[in-house]
Protein backbone atom coordinates (compact mmCIF):
# COMPACT_ATOMS: atom_id res chain seq x y z
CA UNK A 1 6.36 -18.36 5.17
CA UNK A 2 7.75 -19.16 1.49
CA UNK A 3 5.55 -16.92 -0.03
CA UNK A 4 3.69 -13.66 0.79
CA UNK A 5 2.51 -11.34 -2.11
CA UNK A 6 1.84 -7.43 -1.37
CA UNK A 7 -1.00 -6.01 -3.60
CA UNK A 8 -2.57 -2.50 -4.00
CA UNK A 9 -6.04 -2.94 -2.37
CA UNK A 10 -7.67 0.44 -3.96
CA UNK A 11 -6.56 2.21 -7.02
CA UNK A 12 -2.92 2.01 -6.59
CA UNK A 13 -0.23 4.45 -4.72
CA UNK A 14 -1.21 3.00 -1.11
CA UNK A 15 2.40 2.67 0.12
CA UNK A 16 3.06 -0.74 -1.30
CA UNK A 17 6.78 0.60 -1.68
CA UNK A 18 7.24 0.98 2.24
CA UNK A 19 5.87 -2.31 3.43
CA UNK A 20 7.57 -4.01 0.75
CA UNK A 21 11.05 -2.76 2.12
CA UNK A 22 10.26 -3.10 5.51
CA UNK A 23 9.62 -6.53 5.21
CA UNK A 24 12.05 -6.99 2.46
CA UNK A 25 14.90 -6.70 4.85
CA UNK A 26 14.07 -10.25 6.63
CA UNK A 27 13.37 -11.70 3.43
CA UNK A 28 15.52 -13.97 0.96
CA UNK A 29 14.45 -12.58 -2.30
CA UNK A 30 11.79 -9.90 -3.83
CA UNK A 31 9.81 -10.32 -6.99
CA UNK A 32 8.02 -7.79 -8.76
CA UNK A 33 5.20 -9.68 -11.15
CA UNK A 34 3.52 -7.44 -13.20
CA UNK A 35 3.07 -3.50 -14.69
CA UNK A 36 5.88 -1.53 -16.10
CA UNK A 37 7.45 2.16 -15.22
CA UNK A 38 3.43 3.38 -15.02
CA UNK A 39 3.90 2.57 -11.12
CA UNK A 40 6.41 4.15 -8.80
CA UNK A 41 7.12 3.62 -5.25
CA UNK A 42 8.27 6.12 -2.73
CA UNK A 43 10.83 4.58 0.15
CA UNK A 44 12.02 6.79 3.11
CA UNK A 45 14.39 5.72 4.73
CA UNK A 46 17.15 7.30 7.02
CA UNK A 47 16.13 10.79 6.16
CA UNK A 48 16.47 9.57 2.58
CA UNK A 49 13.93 9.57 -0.36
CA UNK A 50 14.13 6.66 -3.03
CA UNK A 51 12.21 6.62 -5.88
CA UNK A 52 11.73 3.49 -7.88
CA UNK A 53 9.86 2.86 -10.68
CA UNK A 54 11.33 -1.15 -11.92
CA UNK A 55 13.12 -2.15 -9.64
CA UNK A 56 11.69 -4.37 -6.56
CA UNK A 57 11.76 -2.21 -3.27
CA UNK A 58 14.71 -5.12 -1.76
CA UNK A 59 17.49 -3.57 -3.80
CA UNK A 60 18.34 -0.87 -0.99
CA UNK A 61 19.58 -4.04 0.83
CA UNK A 62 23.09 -5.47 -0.13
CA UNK A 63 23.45 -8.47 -2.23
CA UNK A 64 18.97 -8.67 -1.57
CA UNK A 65 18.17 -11.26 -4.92
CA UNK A 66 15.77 -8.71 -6.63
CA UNK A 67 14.04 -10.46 -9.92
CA UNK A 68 11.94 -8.63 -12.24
CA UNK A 69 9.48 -11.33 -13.33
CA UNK A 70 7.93 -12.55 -16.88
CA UNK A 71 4.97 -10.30 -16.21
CA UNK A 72 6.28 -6.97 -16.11
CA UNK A 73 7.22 -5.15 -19.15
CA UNK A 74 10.54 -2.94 -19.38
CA UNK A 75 11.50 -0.12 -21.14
CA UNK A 76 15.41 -0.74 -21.01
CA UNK A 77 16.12 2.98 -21.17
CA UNK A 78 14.51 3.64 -18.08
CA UNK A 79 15.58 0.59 -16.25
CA UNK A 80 19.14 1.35 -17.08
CA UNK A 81 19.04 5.14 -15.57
CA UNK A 82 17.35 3.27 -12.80
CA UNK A 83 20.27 1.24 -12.20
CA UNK A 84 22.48 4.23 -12.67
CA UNK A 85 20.84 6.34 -10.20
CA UNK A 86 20.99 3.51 -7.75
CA UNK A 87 25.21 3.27 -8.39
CA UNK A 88 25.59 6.68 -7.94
CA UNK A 89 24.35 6.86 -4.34
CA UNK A 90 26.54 3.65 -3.72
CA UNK A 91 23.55 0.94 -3.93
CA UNK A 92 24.68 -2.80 -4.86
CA UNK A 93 22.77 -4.00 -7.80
CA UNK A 94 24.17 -7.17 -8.10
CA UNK A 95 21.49 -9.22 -6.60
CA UNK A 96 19.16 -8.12 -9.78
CA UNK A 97 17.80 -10.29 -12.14
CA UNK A 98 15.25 -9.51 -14.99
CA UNK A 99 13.34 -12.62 -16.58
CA UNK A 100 14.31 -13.54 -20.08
CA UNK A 101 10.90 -14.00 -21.24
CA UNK A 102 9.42 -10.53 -20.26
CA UNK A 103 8.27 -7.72 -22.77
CA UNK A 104 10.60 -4.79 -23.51
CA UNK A 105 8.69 -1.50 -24.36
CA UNK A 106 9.97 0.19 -27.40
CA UNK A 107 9.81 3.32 -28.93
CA UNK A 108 6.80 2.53 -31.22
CA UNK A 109 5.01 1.89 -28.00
CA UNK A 110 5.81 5.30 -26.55
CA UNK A 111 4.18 7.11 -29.50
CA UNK A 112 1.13 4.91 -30.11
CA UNK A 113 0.13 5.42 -26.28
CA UNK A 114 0.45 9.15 -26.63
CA UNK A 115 -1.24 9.28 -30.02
CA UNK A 116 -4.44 7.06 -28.75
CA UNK A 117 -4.51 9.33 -25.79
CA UNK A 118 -4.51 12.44 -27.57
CA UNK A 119 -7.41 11.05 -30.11
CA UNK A 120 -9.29 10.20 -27.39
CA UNK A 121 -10.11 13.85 -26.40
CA UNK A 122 -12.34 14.01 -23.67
CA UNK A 123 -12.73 10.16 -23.40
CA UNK A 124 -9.13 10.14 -22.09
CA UNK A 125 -8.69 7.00 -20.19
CA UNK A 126 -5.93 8.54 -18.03
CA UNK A 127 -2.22 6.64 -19.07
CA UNK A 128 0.96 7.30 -18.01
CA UNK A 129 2.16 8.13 -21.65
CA UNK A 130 4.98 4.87 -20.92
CA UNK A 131 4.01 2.54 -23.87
CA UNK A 132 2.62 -0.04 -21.29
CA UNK A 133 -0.85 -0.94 -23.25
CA UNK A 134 0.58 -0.99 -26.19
CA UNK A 135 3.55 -3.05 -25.21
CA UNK A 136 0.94 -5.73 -23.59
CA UNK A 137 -1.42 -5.48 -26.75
CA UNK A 138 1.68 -6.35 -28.52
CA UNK A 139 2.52 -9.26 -26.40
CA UNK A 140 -0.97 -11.10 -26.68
CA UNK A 141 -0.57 -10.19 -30.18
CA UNK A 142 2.80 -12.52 -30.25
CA UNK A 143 4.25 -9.49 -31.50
CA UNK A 144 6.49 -8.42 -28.82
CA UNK A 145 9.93 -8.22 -28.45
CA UNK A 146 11.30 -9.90 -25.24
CA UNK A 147 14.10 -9.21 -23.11
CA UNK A 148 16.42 -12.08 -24.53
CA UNK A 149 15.79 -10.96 -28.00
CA UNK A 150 18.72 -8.00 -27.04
CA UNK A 151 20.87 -10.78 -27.08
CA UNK A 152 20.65 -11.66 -30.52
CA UNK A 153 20.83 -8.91 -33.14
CA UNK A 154 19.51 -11.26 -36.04
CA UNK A 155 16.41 -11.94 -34.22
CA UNK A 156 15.67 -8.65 -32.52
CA UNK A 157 16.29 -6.69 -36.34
CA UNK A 158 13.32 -9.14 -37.69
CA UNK A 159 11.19 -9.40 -34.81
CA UNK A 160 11.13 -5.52 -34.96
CA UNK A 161 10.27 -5.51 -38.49
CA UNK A 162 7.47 -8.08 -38.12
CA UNK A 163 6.63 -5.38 -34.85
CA UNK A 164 5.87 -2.92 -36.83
CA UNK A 165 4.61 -3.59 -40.23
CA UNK A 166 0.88 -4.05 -39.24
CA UNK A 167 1.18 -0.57 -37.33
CA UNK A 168 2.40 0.97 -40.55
CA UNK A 169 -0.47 3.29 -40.92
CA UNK A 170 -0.82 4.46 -36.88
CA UNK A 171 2.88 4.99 -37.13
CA UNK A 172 2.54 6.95 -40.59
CA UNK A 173 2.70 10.45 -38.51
CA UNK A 174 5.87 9.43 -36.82
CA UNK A 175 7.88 8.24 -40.33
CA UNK A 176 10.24 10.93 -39.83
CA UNK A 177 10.75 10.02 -36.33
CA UNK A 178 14.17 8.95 -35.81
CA UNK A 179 13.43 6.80 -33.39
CA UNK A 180 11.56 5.03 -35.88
CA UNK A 181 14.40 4.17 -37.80
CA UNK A 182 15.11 0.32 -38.03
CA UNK A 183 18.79 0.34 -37.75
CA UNK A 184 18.77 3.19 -35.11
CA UNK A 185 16.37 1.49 -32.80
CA UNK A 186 18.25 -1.94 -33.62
CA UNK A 187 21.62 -0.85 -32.38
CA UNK A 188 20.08 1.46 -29.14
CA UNK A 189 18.34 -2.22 -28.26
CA UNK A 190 21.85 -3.89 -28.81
CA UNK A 191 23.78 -1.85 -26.59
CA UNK A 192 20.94 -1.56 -23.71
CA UNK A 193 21.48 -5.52 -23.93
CA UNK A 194 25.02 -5.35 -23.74
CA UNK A 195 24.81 -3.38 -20.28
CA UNK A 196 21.96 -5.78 -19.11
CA UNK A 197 22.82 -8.90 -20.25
CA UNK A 198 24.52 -9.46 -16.41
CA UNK A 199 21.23 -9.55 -15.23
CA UNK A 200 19.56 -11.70 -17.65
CA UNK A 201 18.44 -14.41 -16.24
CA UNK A 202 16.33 -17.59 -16.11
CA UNK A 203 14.02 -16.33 -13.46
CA UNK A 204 11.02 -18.89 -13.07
CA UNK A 205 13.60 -21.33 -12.18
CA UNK A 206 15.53 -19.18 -10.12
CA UNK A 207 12.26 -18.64 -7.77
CA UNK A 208 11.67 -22.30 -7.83
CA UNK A 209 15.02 -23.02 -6.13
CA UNK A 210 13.99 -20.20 -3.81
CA UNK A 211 11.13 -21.42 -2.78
CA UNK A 212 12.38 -25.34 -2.22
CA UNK A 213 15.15 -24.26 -0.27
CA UNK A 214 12.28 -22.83 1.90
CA UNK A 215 13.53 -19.11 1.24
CA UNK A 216 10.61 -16.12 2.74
CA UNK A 217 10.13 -14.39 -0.72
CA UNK A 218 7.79 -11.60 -1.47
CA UNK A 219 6.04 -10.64 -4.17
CA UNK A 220 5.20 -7.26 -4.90
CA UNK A 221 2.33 -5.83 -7.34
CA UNK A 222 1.77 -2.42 -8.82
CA UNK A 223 -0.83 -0.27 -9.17
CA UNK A 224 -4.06 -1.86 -7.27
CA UNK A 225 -7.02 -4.14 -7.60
CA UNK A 226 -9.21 -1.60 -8.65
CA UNK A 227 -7.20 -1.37 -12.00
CA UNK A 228 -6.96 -4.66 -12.72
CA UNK A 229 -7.59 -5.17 -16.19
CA UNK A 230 -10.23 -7.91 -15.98
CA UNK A 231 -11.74 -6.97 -12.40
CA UNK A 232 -11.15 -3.07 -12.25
CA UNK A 233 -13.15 0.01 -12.96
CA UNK A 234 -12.63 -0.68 -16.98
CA UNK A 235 -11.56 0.54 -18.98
CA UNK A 236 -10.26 2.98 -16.97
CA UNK A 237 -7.64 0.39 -16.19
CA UNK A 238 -4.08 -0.87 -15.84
CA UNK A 239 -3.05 -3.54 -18.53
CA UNK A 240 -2.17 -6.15 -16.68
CA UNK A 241 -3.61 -7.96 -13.43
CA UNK A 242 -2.30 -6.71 -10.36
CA UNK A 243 -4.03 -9.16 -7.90
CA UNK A 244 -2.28 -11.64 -5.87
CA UNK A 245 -3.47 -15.05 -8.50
CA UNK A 246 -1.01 -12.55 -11.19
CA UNK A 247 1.96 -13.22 -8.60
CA UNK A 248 2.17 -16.51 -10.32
CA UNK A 249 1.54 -16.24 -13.50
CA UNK A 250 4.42 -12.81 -13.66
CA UNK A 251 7.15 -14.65 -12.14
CA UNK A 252 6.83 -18.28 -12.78
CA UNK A 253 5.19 -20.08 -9.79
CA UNK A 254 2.40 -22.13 -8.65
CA UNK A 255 -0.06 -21.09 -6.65
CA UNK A 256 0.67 -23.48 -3.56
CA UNK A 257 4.10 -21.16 -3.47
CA UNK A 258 1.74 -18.14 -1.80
CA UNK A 259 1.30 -18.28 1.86
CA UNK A 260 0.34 -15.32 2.77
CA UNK A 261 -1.47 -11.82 0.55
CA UNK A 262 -1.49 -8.53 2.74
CA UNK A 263 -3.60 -6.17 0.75
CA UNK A 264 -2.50 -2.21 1.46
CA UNK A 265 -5.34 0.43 1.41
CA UNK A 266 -4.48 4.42 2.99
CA UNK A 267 -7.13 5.51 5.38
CA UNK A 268 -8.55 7.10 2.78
CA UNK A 269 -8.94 6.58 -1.06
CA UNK A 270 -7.46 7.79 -4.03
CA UNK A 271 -7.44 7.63 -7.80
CA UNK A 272 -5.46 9.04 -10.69
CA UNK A 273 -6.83 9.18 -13.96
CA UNK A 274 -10.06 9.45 -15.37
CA UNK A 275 -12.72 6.98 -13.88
CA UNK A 276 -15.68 6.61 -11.33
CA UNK A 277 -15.01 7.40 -7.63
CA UNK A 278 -18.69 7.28 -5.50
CA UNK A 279 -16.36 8.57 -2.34
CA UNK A 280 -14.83 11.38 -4.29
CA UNK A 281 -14.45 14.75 -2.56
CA UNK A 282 -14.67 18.12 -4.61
CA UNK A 283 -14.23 20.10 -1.76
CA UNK A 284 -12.07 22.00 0.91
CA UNK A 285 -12.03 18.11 2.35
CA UNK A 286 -10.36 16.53 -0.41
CA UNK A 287 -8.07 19.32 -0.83
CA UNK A 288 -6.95 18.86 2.79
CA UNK A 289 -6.20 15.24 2.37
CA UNK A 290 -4.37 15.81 -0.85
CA UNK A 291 -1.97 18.46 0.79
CA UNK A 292 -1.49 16.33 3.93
CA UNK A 293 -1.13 13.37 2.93
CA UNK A 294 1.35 14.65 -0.33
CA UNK A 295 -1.19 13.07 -3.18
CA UNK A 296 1.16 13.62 -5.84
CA UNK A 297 1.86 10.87 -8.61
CA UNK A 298 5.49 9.48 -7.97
CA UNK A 299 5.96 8.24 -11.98
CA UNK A 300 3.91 11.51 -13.33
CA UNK A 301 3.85 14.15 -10.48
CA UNK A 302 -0.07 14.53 -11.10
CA UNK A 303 -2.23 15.05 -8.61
CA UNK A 304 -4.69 12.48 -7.47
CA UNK A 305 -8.19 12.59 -6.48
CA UNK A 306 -8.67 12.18 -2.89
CA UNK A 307 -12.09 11.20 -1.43
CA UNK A 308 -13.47 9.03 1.61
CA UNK A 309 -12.31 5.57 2.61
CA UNK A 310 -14.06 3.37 0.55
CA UNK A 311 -15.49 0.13 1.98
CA UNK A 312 -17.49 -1.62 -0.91
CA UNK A 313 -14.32 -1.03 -3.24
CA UNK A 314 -11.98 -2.64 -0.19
CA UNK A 315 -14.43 -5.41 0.35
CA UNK A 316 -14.62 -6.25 -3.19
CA UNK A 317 -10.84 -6.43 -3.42
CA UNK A 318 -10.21 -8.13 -0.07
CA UNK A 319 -12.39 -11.14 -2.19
CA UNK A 320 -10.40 -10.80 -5.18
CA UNK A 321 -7.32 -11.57 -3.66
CA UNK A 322 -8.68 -13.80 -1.08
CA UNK A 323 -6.61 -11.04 1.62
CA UNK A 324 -4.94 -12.63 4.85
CA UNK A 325 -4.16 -9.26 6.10
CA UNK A 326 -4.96 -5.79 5.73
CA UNK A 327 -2.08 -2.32 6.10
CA UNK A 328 -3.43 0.35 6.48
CA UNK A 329 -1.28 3.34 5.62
CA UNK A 330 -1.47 7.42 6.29
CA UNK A 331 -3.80 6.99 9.41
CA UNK A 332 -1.96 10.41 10.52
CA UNK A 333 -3.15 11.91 7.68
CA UNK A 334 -7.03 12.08 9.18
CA UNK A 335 -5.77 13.76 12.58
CA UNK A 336 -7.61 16.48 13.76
CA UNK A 337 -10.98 15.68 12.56
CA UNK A 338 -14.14 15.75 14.75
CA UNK A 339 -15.98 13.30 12.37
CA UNK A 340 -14.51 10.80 9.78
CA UNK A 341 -16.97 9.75 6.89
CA UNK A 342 -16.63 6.01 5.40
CA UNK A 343 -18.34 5.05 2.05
CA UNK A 344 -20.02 1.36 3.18
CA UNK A 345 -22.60 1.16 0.45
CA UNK A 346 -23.36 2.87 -3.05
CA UNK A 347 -26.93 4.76 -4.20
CA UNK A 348 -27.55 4.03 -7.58
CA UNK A 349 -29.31 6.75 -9.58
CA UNK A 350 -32.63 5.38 -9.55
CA UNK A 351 -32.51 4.89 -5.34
CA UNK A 352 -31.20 1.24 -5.41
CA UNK A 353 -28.44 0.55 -2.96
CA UNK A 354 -25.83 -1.68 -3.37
CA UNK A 355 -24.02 -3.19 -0.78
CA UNK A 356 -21.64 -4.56 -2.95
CA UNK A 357 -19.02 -3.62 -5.79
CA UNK A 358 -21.57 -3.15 -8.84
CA UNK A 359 -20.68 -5.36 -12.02
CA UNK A 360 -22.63 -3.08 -14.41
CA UNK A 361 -20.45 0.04 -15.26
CA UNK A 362 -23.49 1.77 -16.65
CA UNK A 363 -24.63 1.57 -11.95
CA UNK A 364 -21.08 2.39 -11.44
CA UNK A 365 -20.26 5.70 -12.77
CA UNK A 366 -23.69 6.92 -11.50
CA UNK A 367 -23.23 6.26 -8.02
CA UNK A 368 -22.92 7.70 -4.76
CA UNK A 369 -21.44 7.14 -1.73
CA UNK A 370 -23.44 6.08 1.34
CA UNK A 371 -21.69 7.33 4.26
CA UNK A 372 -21.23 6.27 7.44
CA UNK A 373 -20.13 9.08 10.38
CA UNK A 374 -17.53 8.19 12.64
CA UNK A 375 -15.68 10.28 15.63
CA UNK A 376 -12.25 11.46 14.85
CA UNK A 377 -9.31 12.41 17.15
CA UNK A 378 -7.48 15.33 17.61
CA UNK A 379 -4.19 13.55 18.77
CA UNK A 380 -1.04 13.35 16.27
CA UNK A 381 -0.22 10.13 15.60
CA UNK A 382 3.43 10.57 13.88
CA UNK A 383 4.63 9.80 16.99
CA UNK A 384 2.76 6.82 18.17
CA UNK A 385 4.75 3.55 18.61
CA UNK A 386 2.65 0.56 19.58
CA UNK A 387 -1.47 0.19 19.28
CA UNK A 388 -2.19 1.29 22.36
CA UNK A 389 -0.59 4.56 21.75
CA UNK A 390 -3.12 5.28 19.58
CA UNK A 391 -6.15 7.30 20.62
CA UNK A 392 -9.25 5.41 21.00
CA UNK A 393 -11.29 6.42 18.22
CA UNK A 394 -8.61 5.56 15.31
CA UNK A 395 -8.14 2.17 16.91
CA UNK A 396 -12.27 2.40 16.62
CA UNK A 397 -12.02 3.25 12.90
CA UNK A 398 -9.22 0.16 12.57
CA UNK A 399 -11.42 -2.08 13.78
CA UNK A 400 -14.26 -0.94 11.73
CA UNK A 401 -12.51 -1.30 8.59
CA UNK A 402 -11.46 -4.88 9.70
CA UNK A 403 -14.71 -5.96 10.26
CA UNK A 404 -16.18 -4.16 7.03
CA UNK A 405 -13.02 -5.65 4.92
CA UNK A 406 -13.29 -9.07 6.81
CA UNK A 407 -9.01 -9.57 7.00
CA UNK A 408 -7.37 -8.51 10.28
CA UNK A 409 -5.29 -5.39 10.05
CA UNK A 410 -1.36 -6.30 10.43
CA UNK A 411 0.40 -2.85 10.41
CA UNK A 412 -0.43 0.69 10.12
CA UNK A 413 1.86 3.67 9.03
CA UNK A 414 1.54 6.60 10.94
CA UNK A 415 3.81 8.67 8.53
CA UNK A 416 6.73 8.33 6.13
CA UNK A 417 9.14 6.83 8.20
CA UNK A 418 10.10 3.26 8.41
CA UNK A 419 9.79 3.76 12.47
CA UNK A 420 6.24 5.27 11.80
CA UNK A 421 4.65 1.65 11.44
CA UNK A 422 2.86 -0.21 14.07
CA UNK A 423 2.47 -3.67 14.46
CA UNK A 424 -0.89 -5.50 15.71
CA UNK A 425 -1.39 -9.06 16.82
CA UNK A 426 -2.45 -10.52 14.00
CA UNK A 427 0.65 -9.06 11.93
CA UNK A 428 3.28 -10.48 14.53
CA UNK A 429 1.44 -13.74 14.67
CA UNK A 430 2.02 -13.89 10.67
CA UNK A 431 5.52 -12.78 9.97
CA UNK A 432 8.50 -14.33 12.99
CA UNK A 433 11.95 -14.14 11.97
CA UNK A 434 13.59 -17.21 13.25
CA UNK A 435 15.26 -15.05 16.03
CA UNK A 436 11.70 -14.78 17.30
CA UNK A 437 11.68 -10.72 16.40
CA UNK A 438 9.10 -9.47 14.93
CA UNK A 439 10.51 -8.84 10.74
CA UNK A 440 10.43 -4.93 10.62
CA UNK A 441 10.43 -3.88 13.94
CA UNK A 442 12.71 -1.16 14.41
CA UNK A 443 13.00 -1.89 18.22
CA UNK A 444 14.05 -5.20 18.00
CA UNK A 445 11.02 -6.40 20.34
């Protein structure tokens, strides 16, 4: 198992965080591949609460080789409090390395997102505020300004300039911004290269010798298929790709590197932002689910709209990603319910039904959710340690999302904690350690 990449299988925030740091600790190296500080993941671990936003999940283990890829883009500033954060609760950082080659986010960025946001008005497309689009519109552009530029002040000064000219007139309500100012925002760069340039590295090649000397590494996405820039819900969108084919193209590697692509999806669904949801709940329901299952943005603290567990949207990314395994996370979080509801088809506005993800977006903001009922279970799961703990009719409800998805569910989190996460078959089949434990299992057996 070289390779295995983790991706968000709905609209982001499924838990890719956890699974990527409980399998991260039986694994050689983590790569993150694309996205910027727009995604956050939340790690518990040991009573503890981690936030990161950069950095892969695998630097909470000692000496773990953690690479930020070519594909993500990096606002140094909040990298480098990252890194901070992590020293001052006595975290080794050594084992990071950022690519030379990908996109730093600077301040221009920061106020152009804002500024297109606020024009937008009601047509809000539902950002993070972080200078991500802008940052990738600058890249495909060949205007941006890449993480080995901080190494060389004559280049960085005039790529900024070039940077910024054609923007002269968007920027014109920030010219007194001293941000803004080109010797100001030269030097800041300088210095945030100076206390980086230890991690600078030559990261394509570094995975390459990875992955010959047969080394498990994992990839990890952000955000979820459903955002994907090309495939997603546009343009109420991420701006980059977060499917498992990006896992390449972000770090540096060919596709015959990927073994394995677990997909992670709650038990229910979620969004943040502006943008069609045919499962959405408006009701006492959704408010529930938001309260118990904490729907709160980790990078922006908003809340997010909860709704039904949305098959079409799972079955359409299970294809995109061509899906070897499904996690599901937060069953727990659907305790105590008599009757579950599962969206496995949409109703278009003029009665058509479509059984799968509609192309047209025109069909797709008009629809609604064709339910399916299925029994509940009173029992609390938070305490369940193996399948057959669970209670009959959420291993019924596993199943049915297996068959709906078509991938085989591997693991399922039945709360925060890294001991909260069961194991099926077909996930101990996939990932051995050489000791012949299954990787992640807090039992040792």
């Amino acid at each position: 198992m070289p390779g295995i990449v983790i991706v968000g299988a709905q609209w982001g925030d499924e838990g890719k965080g956890k699974i990527t740091d409980l399998l991260a600790e039986h694994a050689d190296a983590v790569a993150r591949f694309q996205g910027g500080n727009n995604a956050g993941h939340t790690i518990v671990r040991g009573g503890e609460e981690w936030k990161l936003h950069l950095i892969p999940s695998g630097i909470l283990y000692p000496g773990k080789c953690c690479v930020i890829g070519n594909g993500v883009v990096i606002d140094p500033k909040v990298l480098i409090e990252e890194l901070n954060a992590l020293r001052a609760r006595r975290i080794d950082v050594s084992g990071l390395r950022i690519s030379a080659n990908a996109h730093l986010i600077m301040p221009y960025h920061l106020l152009l997102d804002s500024a297109g946001e606020a024009k937008l008005g009601s047509l809000q497309i539902g950002t993070t505020r972080r200078g991500i689009g802008p940052c990738y519109a600058d890249k495909a552009a060949r205007l941006g300004i890449r993480v080995q530029d901080l190494l060389d002040e004559k280049i960085l000064k005039k790529k900024i300039v070039a940077a910024m000219e054609p923007k002269r007139l968007s920027l014109r309500p920030f010219e007194k911004d001293p941000a803004l100012d080109l010797h100001t925002m030269t030097e800041e760069y300088l210095t945030y290269g100076h206390r980086l340039e230890q991690h600078i590295a030559d990261t394509a090649k570094l995975m390459w010798e990875l992955l010959d000397d047969g080394k498990k590494v994992i990839f990890e996405g952000a955000q979820g298929a459903m955002l994907d820039i090309d495939h997603g819900t546009y343009p109420f969108v991420t701006s980059s790709n977060p499917l498992a084919g990006a896992a390449c193209v972000g770090t540096g590697v060919g596709p015959k590197a990927i073994d394995e692509i677990w997909g992670i999806s709650k038990a229910y669904t979620t969004r943040v932002g502006a943008g069609p949801f045919p499962s959405e709940l408006h009701d006492e329901m959704g408010e529930m689910i938001r309260a118990r299952g904490g729907e709160f943005g980790t990078t922006t603290g908003r809340p997010r709209r909860t709704g039904w567990l949305d098959l079409v949207a799972l079955r359409y990314a299970a294809r995109l990603n061509t899906m070897t395994s499904l996690v599901i996370t937060k069953l727990d979080v659907l305790s105590g319910l008599d009757r579950i509801q599962v969206c496995t088809s949409y109703r278009g506005v003029e009665g058509p039904v479509f059984e799968d993800f509609p192309y047209h977006q025109t069909v797709l903001h008009h629809a609604e959710a064709e339910l399916t009922e299925l029994r509940g279970w009173e029992e609390d799961l938070g305490e369940c340690r193996a399948i057959s703990d669970l209670p009959d009719a959420a291993r019924e409800y596993l199943e049915f999302i297996a068959e709906h998805a078509g991938a085989p569910v591997a693991l399922i989190g039945v709360g925060p904690g890294r001991e909260q996460v069961l194991w099926t078959d077909a996930g101990l089949q996939t990932l051995v350690a050489p000791s012949g434990v299954p990787l992640g299992d807090p039992a040792g057996g």
